[in-house]
C-alpha atoms as a PDB file:
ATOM      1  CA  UNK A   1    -151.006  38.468  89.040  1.00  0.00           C
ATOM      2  CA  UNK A   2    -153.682  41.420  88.073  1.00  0.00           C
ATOM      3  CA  UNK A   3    -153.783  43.662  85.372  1.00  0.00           C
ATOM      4  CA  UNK A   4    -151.728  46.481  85.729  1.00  0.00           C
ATOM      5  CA  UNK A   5    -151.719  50.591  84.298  1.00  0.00           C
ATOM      6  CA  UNK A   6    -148.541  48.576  82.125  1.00  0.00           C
ATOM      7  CA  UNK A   7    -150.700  45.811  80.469  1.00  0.00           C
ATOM      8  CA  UNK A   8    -153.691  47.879  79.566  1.00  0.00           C
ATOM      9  CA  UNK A   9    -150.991  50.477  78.027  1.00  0.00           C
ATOM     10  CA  UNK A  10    -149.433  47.662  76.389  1.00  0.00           C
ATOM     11  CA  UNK A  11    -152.732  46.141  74.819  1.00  0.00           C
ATOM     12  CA  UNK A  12    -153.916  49.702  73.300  1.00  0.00           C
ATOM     13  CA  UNK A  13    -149.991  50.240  71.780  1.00  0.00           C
ATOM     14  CA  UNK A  14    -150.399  46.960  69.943  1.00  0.00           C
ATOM     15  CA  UNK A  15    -154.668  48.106  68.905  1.00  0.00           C
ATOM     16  CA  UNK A  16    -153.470  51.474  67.939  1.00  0.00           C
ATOM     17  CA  UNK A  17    -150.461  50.199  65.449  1.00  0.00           C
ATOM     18  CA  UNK A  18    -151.608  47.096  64.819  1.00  0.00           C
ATOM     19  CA  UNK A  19    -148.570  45.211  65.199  1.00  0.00           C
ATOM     20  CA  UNK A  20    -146.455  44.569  68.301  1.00  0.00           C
ATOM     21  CA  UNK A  21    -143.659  45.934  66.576  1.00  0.00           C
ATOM     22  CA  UNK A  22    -144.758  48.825  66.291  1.00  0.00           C
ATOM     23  CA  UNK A  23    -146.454  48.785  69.697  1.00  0.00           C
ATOM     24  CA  UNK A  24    -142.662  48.730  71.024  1.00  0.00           C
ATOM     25  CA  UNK A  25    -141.940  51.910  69.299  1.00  0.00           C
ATOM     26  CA  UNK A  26    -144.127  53.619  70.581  1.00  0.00           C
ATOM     27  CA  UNK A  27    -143.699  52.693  74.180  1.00  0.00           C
ATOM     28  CA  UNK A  28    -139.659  52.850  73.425  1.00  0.00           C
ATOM     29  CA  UNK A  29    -139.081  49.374  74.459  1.00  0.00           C
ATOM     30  CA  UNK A  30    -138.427  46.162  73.031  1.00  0.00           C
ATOM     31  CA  UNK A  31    -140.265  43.726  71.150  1.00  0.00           C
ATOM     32  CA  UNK A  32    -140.043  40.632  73.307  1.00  0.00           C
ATOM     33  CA  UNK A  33    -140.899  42.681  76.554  1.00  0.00           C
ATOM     34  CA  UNK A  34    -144.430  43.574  74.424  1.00  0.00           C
ATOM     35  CA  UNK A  35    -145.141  40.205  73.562  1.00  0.00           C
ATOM     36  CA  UNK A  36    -144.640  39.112  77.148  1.00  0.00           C
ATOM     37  CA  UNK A  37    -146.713  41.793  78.754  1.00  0.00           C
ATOM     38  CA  UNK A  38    -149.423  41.348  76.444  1.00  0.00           C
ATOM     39  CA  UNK A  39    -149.316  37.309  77.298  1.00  0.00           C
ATOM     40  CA  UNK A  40    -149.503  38.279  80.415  1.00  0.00           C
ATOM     41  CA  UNK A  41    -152.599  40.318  80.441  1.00  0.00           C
ATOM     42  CA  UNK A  42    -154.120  37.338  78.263  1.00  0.00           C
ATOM     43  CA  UNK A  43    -153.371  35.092  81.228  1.00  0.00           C
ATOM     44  CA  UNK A  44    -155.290  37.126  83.721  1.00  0.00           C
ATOM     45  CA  UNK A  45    -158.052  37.846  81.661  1.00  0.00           C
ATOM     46  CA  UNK A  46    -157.887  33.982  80.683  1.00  0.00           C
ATOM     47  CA  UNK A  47    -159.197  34.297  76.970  1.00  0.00           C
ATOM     48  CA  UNK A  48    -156.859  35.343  73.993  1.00  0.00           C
ATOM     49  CA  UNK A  49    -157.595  39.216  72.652  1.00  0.00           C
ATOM     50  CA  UNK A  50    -155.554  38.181  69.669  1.00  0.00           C
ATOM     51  CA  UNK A  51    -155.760  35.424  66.811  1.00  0.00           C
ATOM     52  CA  UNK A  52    -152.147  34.421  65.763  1.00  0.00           C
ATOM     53  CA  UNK A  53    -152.318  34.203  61.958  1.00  0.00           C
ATOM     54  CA  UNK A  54    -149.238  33.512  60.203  1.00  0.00           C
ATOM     55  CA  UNK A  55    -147.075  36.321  62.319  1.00  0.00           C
ATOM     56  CA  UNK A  56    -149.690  38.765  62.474  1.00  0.00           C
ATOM     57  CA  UNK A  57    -152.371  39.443  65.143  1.00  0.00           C
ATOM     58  CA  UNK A  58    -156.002  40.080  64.760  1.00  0.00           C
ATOM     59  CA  UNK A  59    -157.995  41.085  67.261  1.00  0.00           C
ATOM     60  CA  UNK A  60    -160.689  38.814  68.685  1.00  0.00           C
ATOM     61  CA  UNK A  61    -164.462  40.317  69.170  1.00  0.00           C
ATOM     62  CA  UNK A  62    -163.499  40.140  73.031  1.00  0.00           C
ATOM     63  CA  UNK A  63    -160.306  42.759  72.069  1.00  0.00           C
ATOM     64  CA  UNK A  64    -162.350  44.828  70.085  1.00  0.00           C
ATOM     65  CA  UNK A  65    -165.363  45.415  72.573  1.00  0.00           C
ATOM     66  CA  UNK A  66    -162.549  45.762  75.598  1.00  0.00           C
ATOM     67  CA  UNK A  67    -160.788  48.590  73.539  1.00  0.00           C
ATOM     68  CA  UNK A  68    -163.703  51.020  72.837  1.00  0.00           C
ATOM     69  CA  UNK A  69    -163.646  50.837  77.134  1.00  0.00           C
ATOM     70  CA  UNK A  70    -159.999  51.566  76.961  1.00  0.00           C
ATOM     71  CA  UNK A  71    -160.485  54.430  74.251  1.00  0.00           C
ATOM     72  CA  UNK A  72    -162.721  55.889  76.578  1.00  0.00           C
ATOM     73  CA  UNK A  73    -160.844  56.118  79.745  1.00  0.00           C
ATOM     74  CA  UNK A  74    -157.778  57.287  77.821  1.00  0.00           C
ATOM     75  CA  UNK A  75    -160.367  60.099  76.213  1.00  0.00           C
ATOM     76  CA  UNK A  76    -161.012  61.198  79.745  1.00  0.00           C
ATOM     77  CA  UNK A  77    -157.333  61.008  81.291  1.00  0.00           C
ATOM     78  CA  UNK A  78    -156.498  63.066  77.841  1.00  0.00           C
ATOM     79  CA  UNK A  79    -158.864  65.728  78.727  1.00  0.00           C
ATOM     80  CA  UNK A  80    -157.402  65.901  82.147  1.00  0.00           C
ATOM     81  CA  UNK A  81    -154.024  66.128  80.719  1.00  0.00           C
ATOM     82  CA  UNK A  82    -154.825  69.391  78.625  1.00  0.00           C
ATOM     83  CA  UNK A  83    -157.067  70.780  81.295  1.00  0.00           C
ATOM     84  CA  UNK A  84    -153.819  71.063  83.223  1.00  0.00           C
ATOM     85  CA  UNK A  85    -151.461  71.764  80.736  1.00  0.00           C
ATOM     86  CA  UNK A  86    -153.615  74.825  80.136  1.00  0.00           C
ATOM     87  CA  UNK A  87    -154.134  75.456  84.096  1.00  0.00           C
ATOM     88  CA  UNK A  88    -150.410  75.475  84.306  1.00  0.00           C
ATOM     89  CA  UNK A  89    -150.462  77.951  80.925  1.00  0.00           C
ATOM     90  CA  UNK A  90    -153.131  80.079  82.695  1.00  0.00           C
ATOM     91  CA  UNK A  91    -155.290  79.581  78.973  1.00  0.00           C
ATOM     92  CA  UNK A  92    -159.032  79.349  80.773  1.00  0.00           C
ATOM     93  CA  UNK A  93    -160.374  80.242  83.875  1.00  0.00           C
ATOM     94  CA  UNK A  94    -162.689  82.539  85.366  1.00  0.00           C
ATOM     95  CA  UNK A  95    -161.746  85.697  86.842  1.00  0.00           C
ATOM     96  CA  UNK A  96    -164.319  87.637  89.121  1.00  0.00           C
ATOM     97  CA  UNK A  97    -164.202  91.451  89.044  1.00  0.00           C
ATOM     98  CA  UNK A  98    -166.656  93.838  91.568  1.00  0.00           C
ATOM     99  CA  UNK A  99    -165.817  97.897  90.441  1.00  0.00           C
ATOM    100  CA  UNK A 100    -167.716 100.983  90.968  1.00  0.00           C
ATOM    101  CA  UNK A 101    -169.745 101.712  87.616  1.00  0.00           C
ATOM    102  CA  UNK A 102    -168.079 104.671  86.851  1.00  0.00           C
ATOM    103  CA  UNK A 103    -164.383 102.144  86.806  1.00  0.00           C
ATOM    104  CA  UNK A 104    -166.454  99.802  84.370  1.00  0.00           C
ATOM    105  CA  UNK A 105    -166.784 102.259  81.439  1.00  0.00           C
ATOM    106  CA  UNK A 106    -162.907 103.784  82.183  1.00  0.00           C
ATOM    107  CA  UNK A 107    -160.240 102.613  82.652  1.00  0.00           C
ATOM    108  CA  UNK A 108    -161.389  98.942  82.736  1.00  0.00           C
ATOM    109  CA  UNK A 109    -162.610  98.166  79.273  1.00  0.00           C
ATOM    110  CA  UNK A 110    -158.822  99.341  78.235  1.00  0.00           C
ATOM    111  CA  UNK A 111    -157.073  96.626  81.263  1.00  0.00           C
ATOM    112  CA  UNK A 112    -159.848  93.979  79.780  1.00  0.00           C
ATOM    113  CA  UNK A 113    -158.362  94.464  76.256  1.00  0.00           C
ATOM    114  CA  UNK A 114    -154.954  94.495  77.733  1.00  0.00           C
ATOM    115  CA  UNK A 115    -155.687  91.469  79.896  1.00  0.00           C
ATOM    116  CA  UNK A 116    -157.525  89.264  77.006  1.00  0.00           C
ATOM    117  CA  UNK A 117    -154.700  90.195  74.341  1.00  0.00           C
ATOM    118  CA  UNK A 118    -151.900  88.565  76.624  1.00  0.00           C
ATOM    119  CA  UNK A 119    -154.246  85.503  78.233  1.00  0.00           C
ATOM    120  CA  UNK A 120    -156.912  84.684  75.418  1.00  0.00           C
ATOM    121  CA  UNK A 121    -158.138  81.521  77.129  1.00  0.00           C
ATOM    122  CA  UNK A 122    -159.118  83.584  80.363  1.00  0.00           C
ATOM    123  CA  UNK A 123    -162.874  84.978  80.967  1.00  0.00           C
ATOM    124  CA  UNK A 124    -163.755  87.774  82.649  1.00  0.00           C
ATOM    125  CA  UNK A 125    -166.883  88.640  84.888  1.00  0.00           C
ATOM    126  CA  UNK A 126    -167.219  92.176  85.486  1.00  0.00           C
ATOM    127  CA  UNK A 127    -169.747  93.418  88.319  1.00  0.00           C
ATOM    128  CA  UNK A 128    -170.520  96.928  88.469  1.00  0.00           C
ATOM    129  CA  UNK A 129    -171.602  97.827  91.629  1.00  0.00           C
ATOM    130  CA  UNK A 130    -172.006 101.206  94.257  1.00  0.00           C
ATOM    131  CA  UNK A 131    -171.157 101.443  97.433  1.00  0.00           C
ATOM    132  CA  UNK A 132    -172.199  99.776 100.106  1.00  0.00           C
ATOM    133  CA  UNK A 133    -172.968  96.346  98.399  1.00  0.00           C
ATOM    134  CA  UNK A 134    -169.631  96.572  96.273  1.00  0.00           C
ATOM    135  CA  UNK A 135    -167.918  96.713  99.699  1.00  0.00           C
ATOM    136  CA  UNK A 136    -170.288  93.936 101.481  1.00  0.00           C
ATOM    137  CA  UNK A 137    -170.045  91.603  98.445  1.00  0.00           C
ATOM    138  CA  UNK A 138    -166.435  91.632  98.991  1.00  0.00           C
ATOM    139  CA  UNK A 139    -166.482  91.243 102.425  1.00  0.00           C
ATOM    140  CA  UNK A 140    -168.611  88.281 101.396  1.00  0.00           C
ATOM    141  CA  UNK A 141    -165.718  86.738  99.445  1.00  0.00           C
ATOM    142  CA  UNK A 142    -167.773  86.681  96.421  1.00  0.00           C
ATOM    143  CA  UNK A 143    -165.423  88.305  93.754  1.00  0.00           C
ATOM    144  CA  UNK A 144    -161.611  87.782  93.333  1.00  0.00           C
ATOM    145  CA  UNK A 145    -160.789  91.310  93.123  1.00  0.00           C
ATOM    146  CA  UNK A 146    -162.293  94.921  94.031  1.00  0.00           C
ATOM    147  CA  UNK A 147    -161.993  98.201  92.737  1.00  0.00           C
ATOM    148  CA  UNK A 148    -163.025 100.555  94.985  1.00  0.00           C
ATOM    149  CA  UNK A 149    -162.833 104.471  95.756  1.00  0.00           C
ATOM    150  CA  UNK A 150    -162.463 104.034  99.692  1.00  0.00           C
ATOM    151  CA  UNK A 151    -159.549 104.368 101.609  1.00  0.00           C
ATOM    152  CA  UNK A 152    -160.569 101.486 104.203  1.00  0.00           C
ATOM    153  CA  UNK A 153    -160.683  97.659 103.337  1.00  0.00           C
ATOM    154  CA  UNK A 154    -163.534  96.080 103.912  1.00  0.00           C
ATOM    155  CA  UNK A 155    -163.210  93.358 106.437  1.00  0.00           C
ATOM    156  CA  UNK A 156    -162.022  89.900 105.285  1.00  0.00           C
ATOM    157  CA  UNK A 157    -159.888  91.822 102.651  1.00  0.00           C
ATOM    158  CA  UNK A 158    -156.929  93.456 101.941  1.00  0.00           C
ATOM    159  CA  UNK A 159    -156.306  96.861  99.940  1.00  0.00           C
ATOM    160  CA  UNK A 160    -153.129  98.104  97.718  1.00  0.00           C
ATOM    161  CA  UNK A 161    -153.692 102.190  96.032  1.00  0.00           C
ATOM    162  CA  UNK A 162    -153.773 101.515  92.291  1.00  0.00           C
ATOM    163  CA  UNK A 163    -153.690 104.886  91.051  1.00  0.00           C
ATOM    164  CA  UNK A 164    -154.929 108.685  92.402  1.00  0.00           C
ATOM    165  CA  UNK A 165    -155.159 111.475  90.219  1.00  0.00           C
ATOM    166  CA  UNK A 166    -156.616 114.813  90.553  1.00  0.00           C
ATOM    167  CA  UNK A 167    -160.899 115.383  89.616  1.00  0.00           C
ATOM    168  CA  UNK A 168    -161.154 117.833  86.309  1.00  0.00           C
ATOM    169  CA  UNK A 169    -163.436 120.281  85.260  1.00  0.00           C
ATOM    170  CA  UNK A 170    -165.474 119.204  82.343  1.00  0.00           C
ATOM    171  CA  UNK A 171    -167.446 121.340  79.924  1.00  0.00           C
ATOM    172  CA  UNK A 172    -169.220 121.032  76.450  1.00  0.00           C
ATOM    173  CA  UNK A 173    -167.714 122.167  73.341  1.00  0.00           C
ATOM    174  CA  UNK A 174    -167.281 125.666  72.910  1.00  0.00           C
ATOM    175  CA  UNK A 175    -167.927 126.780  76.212  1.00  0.00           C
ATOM    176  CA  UNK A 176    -166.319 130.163  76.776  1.00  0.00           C
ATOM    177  CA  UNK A 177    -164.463 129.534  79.823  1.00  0.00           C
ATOM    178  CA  UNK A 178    -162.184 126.240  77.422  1.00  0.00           C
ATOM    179  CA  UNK A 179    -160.283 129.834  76.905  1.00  0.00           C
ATOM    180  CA  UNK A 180    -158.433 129.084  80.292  1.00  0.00           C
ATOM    181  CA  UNK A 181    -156.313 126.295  81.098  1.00  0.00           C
ATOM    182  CA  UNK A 182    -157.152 125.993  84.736  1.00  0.00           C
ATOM    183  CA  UNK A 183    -160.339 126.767  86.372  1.00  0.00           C
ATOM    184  CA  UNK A 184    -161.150 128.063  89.561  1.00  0.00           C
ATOM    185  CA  UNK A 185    -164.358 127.656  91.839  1.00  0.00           C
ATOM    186  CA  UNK A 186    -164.944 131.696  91.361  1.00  0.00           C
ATOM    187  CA  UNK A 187    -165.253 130.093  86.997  1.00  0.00           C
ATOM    188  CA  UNK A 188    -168.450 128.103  88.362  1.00  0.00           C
ATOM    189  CA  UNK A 189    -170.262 131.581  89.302  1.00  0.00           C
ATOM    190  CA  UNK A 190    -173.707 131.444  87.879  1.00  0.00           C
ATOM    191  CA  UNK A 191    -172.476 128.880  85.656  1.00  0.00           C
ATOM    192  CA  UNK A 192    -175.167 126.153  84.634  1.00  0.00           C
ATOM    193  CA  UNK A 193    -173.489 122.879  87.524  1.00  0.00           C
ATOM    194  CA  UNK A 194    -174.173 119.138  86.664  1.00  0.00           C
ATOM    195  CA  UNK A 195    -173.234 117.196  90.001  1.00  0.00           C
ATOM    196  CA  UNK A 196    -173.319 113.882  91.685  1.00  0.00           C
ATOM    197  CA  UNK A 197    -175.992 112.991  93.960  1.00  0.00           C
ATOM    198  CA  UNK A 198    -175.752 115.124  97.314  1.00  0.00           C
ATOM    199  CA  UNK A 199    -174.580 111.585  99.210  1.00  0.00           C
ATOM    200  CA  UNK A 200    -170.965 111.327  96.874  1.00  0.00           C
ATOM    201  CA  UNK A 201    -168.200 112.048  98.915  1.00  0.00           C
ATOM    202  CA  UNK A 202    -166.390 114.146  95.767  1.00  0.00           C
ATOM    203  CA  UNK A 203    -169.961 116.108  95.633  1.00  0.00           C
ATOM    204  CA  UNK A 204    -169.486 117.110  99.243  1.00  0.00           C
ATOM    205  CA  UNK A 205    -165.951 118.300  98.971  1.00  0.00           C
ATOM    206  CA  UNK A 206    -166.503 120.785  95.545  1.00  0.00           C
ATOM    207  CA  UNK A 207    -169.546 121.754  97.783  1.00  0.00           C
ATOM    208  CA  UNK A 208    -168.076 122.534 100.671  1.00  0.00           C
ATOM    209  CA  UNK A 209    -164.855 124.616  98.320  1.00  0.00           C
ATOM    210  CA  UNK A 210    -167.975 126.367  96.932  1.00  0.00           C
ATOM    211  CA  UNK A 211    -169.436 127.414 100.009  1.00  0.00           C
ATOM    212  CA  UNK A 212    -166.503 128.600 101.632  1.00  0.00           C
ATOM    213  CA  UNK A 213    -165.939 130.889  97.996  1.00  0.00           C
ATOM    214  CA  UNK A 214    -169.490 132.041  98.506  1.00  0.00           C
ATOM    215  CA  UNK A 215    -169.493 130.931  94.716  1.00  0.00           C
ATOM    216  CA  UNK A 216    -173.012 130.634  93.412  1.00  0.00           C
ATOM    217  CA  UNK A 217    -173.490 127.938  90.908  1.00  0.00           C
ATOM    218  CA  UNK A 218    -176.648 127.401  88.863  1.00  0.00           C
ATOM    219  CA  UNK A 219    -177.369 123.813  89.803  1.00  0.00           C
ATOM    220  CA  UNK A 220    -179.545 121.971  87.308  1.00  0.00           C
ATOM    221  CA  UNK A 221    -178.949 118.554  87.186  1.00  0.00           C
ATOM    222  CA  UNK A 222    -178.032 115.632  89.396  1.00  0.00           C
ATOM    223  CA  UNK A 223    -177.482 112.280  88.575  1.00  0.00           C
ATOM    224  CA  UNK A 224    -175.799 109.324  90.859  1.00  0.00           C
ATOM    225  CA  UNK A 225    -172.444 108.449  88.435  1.00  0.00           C
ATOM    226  CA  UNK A 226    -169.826 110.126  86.477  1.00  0.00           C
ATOM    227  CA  UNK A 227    -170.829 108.712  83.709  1.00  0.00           C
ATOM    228  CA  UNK A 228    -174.578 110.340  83.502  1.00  0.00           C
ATOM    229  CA  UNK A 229    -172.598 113.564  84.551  1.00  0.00           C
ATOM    230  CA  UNK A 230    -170.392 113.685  81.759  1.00  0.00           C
ATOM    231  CA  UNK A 231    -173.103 112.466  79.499  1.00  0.00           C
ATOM    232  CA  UNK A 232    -174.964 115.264  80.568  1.00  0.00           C
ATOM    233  CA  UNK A 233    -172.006 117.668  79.773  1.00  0.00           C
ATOM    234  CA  UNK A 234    -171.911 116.187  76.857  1.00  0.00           C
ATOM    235  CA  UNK A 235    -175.523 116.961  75.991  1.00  0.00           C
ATOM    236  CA  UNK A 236    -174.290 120.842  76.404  1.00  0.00           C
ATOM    237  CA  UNK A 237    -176.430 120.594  79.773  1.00  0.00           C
ATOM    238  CA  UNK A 238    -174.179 122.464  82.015  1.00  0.00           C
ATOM    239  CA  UNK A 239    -170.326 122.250  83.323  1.00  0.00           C
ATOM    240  CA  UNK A 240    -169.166 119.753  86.154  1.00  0.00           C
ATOM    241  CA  UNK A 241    -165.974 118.252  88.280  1.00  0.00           C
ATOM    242  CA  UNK A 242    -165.561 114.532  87.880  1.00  0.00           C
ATOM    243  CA  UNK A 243    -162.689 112.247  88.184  1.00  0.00           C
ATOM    244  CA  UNK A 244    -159.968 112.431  85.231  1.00  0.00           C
ATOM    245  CA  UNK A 245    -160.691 108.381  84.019  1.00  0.00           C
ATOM    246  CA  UNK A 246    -164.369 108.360  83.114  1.00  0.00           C
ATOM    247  CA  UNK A 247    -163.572 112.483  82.396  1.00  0.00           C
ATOM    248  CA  UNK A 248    -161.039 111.458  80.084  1.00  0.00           C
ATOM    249  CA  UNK A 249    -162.850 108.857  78.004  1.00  0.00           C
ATOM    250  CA  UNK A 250    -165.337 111.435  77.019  1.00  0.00           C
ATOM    251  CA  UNK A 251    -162.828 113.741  75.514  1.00  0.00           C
ATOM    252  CA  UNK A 252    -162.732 114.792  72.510  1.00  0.00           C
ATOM    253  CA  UNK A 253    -166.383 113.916  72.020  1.00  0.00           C
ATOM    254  CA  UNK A 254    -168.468 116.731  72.626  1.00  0.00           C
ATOM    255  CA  UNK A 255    -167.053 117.317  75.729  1.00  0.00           C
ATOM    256  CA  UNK A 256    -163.766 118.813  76.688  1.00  0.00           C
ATOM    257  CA  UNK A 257    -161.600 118.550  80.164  1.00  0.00           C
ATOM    258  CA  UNK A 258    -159.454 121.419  81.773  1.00  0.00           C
ATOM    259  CA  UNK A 259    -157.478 120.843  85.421  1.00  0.00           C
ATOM    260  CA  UNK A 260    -159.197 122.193  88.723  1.00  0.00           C
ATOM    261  CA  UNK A 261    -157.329 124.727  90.640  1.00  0.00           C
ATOM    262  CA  UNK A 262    -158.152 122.608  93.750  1.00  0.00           C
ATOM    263  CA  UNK A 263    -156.565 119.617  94.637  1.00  0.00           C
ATOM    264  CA  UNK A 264    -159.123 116.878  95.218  1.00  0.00           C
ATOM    265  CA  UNK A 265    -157.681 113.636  94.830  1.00  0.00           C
ATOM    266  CA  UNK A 266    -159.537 110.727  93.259  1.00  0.00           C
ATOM    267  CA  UNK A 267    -158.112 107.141  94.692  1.00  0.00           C
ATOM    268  CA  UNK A 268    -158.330 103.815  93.168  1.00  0.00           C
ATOM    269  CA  UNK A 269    -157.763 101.069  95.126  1.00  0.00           C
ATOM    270  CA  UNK A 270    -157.455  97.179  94.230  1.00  0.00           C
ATOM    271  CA  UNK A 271    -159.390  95.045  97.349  1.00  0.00           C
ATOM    272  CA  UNK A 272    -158.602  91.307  97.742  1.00  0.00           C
ATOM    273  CA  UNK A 273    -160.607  88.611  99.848  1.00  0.00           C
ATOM    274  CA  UNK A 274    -158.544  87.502 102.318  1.00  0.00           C
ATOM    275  CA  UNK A 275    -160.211  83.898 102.355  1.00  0.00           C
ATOM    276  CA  UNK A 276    -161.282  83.075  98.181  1.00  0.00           C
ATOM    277  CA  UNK A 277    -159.026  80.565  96.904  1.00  0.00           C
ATOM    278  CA  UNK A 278    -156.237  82.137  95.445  1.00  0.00           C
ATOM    279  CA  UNK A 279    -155.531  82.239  91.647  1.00  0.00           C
ATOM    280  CA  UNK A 280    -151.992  82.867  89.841  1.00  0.00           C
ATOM    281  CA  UNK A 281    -154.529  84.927  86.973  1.00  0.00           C
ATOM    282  CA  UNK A 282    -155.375  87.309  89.768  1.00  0.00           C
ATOM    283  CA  UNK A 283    -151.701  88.504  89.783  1.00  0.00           C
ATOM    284  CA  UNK A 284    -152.086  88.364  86.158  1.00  0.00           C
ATOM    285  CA  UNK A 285    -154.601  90.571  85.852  1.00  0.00           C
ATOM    286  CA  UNK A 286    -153.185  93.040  88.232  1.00  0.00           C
ATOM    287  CA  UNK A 287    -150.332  93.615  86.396  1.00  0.00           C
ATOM    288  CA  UNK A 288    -152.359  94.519  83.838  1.00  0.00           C
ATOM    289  CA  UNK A 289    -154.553  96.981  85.742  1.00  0.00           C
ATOM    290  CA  UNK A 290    -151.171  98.362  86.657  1.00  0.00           C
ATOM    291  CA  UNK A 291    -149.700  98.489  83.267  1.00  0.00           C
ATOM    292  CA  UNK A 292    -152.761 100.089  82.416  1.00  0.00           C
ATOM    293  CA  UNK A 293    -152.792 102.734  85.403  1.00  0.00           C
ATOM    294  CA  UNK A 294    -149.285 103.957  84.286  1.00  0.00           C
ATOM    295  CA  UNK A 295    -150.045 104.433  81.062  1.00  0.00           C
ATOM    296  CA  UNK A 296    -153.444 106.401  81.630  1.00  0.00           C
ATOM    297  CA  UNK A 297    -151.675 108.719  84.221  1.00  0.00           C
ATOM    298  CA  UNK A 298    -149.090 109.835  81.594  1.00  0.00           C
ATOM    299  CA  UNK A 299    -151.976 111.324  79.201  1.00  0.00           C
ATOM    300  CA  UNK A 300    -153.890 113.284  82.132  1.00  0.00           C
ATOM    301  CA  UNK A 301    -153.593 116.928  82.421  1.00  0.00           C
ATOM    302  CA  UNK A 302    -151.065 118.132  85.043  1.00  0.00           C
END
């Protein structure tokens, strides 16, 4: 005979309560079947953990020192226990999340809130990053989910549209031309421009619109994000065209946004390693993102 996952069980029922009657309740059996399980641990072990003193048991200095090992191995299955009772709950975790900087400031401190509210236990790891190390970082499985302004998945990853809405004219408070509700390129004419860097893709297209307008704008600023643009706007530097998200977490702040005659579509797409191990709080979290997507679109200028 050896000692079993039963005896051990047995022995710490009748340590905990400190009687073998009790022992039995807790382990919902009988009071016989404890005694004999717990004489037959004492048989394998061959000493007595228990003193037999007028129908009670005491525990011997052999008992005592053999329960604080017990304790101790029952501390560290009961931490296993709850680690996957809150796995199963989705309560804590780590979720890794690569975006282009201008995503970081809107809409994704709103999806965070969103995301934290419903799943407390859950941390986030946001990466701001440009292009091309947000792509190659992906690529690299290093994240567990992408946001991303390109069209084409990086390799070793998959891609699903999130969102597109329209880019919007921005300008400072009390600018003269906030008395029209759409603005045309012929608007920017000698107008004081804040752009993107001359590398942006969006830069390139309200360029190229320009040019074939022969509008003359009044560039005097540059910057690399949308978020220096619209600060700049802000700052009563000049006007610009940015995408509606960081565009619309400005307003209302020194800065005001009116809709672009020209269509020029700004995409959002979610990217997802192919090979990371999969987590059920990345689906999680993309609900959220799209929860979050809807409810953004439904405030933006139409």
């Amino acid at each position: 005979m050896t000692i079993t996952h039963r005896h051990i069980d047995v022995f710490r029922a009748v340590m905990t309560t400190g009687s073998v009657t009790s022992a039995a309740a807790m382990l919902f059996t009988s009071q016989p079947t404890i005694s004999r399980e717990l004489a037959q641990l004492e048989m394998v072990l061959e000493f007595p953990l228990f003193d037999r003193i007028r129908g009670r048991l005491r525990p011997t200095a052999r008992a005592l020192a053999l329960f604080d090992e017990v304790q101790r191995a029952y501390i560290g299955l009961d931490r296993i226990l709850a680690t996957a009772l809150n796995l199963k709950a989705y309560e804590q975790g780590q979720l890794s999340v690569i975006c282009m900087p201008s995503l970081s400031h809107a809409p994704l401190p709103a999806v965070c809130r969103r995301f934290m509210n419903e799943h407390p236990g859950v941390g986030l790891s946001i990466t701001p990053q440009e292009s091309p190390l947000l792509e190659e970082w992906l690529t690299a499985q290093r994240h567990d989910i992408g946001l991303t302004e390109r069209s084409t998945p990086p390799p070793g990853t998959t891609m699903e549209p999130l969102m597109v809405a329209d880019e919007v004219c921005v300008l400072p408070e009390g600018h003269p031309l906030l008395s029209k509700q759409v603005l045309s390129p012929e608007d920017f004419a000698g107008e004081r421009f804040v752009s993107l860097s001359p590398a942006d893709a969006y830069r390139k297209q309200i360029d190229e619109i320009c040019r074939q307008r022969a509008v003359p704008r009044n560039m005097v600023l540059e910057t690399h994000s949308a978020v220096s643009v619209c600060s700049m706007v802000q700052a009563g530097i000049g006007i610009a065209v940015v995408n509606p998200f960081t565009a619309q977490a400005f307003a209302g702040k020194g800065l005001e946004m009116r809709r672009f005659s020209i269509s020029i579509p700004f995409h959002v797409n979610i990217v997802r390693p192919e090979h990371r191990p999969s987590s059920p709080m990345t689906e999680l979290f993309v609900d959220s993102l799209k929860a979050e997507a809807e409810s953004i679109l439904a405030t933006l200028p139409r």
